[in-house]
Protein backbone atom coordinates (compact mmCIF):
# COMPACT_ATOMS: atom_id res chain seq x y z
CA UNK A 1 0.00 0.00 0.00
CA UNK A 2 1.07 3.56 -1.06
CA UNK A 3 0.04 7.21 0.54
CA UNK A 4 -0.67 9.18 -2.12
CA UNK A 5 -1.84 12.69 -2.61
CA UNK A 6 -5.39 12.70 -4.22
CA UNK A 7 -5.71 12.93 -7.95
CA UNK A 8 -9.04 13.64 -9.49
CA UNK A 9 -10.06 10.43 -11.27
CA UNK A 10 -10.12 8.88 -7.61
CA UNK A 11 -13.00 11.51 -7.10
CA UNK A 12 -15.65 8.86 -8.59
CA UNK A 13 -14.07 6.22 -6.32
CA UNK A 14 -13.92 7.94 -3.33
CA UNK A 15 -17.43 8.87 -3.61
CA UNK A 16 -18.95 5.32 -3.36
CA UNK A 17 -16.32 4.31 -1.16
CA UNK A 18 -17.82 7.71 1.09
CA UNK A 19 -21.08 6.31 0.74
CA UNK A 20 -20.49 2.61 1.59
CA UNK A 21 -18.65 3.98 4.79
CA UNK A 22 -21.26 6.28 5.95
CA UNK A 23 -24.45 4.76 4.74
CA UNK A 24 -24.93 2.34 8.05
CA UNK A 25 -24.59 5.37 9.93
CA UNK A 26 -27.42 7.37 8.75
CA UNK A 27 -29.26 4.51 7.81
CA UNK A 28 -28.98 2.11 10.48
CA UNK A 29 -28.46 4.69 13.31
CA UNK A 30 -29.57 8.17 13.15
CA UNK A 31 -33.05 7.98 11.13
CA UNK A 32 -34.30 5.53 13.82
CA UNK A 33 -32.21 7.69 16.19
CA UNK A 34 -34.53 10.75 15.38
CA UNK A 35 -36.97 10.00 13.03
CA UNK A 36 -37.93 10.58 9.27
CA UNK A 37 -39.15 14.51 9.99
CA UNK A 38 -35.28 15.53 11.60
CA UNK A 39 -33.90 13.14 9.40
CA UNK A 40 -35.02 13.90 6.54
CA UNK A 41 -34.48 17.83 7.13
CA UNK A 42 -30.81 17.27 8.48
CA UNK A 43 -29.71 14.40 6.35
CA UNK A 44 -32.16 13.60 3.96
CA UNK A 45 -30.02 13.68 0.59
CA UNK A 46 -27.17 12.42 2.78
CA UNK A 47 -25.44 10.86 -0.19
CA UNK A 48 -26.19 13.27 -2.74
CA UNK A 49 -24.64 15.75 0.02
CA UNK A 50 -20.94 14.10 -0.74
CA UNK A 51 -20.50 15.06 -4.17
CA UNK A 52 -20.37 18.56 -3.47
CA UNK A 53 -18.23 18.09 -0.18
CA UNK A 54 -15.33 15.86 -1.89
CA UNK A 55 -15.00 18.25 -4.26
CA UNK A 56 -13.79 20.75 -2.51
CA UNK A 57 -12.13 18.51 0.39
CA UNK A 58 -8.54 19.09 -1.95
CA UNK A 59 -7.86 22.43 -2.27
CA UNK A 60 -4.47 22.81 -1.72
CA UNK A 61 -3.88 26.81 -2.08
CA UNK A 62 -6.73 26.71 0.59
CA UNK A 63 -4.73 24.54 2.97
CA UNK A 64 -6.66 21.49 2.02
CA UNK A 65 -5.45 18.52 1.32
CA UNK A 66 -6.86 14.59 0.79
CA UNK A 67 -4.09 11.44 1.04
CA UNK A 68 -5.17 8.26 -0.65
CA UNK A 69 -4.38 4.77 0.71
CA UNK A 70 -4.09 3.05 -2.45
CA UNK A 71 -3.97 -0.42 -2.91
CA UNK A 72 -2.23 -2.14 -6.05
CA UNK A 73 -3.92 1.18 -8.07
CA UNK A 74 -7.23 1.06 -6.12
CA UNK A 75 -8.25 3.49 -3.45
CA UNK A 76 -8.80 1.68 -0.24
CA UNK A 77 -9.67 4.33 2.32
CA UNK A 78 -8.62 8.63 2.18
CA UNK A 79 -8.32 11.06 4.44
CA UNK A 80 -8.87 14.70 4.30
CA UNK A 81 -7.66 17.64 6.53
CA UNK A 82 -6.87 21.15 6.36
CA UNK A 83 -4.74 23.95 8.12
CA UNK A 84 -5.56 27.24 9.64
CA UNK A 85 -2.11 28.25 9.23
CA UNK A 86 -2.94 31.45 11.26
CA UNK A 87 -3.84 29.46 14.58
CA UNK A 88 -1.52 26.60 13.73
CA UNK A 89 -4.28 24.24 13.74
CA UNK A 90 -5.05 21.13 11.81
CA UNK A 91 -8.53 19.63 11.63
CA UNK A 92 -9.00 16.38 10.00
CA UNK A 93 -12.45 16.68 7.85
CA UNK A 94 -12.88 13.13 6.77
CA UNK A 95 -11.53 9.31 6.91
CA UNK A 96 -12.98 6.40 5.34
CA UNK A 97 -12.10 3.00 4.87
CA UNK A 98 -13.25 0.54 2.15
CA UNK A 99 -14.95 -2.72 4.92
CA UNK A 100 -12.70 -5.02 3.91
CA UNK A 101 -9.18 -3.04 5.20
CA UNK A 102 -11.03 -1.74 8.29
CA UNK A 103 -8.70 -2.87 11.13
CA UNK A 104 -5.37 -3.46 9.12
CA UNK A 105 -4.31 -0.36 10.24
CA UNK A 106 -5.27 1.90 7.35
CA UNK A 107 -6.66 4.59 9.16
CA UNK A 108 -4.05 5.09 11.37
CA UNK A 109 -1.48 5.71 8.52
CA UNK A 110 -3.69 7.91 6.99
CA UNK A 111 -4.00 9.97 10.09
CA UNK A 112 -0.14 10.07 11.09
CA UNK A 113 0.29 11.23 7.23
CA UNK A 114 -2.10 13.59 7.84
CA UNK A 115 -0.20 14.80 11.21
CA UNK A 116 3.13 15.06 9.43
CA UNK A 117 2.15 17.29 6.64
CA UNK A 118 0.01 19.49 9.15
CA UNK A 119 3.59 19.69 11.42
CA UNK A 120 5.37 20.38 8.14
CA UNK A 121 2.81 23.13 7.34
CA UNK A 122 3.32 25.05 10.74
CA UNK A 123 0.61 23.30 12.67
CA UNK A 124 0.44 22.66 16.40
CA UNK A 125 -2.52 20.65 17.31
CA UNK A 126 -4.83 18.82 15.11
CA UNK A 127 -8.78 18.48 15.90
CA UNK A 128 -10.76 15.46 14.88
CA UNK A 129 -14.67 15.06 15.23
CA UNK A 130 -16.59 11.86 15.45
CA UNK A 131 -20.11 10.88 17.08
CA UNK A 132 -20.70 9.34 20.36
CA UNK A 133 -23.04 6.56 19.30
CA UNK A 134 -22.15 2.89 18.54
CA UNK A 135 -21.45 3.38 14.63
CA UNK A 136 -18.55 5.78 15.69
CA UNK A 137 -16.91 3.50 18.74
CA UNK A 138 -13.95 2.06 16.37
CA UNK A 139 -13.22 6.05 15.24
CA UNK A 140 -12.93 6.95 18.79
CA UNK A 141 -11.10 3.94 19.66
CA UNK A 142 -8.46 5.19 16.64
CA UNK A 143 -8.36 8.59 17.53
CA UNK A 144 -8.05 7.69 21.57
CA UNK A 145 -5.49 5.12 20.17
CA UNK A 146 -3.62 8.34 18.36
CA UNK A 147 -3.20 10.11 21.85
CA UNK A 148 -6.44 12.63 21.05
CA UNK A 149 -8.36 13.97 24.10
CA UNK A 150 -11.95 12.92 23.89
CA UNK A 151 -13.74 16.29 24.76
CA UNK A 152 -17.32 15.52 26.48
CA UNK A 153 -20.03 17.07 23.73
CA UNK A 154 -23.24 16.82 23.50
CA UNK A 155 -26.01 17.80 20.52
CA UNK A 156 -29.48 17.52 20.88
CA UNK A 157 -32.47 17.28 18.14
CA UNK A 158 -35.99 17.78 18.89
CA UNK A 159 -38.72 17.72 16.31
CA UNK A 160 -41.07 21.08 16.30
């Protein structure tokens, strides 16, 4: 496996690969979490929704930038971050996996690339967001396993 800057024929890949990460999540756990009324308003065209974000997820005069695990020529999970060079910060935006590399340690090289080209670019600290709820336990276990502080959040939805 190679880390590879994105290039944008993956773009189509990286897409379904989005969408097979992400679907059991809004699927499987937050419509019955809240219901077709907030769902529907808040997530409704979830996967329509990552065409326009991937797009713009490698930008890099915008400090933007997506790695791609490839595998023998096929993308196999990505990760995408930026930097607010300004406050030396890093956030990482997005990792996904293709299921059948989950747990061979793909996302954690993706991350430490990620953290070595923030460094590189002046940043001090990196911020990484995940849910709370049972979809999202193996992020947090990655990120916890990456030395990140879990900070104690909370969101709420109620239907009007």
């Amino acid at each position: 496996m190679i880390v590879r800057p994105f290039e944008p024929r993956d773009l189509p890949r990286l897409t379904e690969l989005t969408i097979d990460t992400f679907g059991p999540f809004y699927e499987d756990s937050f419509r019955p979490l809240v219901g077709e009324a907030i769902f529907a308003r808040q997530h409704g065209h979830w996967r329509e929704d990552y065409d326009p974000l991937l797009a713009t997820l490698h930008d890099p005069d915008r400090h933007r930038h997506v790695a791609v695990a490839d595998l023998d020529g096929v993308p196999a999970g990505y990760v995408g971050w930026e930097i607010d060079p300004a406050r030396q910060h890093g956030s990482i935006r997005i990792l996904a996996v293709d299921a059948p590399h989950r747990r061979a340690h793909l996302g954690t090289e993706l991350c430490e690339h990620a953290f070595r080209h923030m460094r590189t670019h002046g940043a001090r600290y990196v911020e990484i967001g995940t849910g709370g709820d049972e979809f999202h336990a193996r992020a947090r276990a990655l990120y916890e396993s990456l030395g990140c502080i879990k900070l104690p959040l909370a969101v709420y939805f109620r239907e009007l």
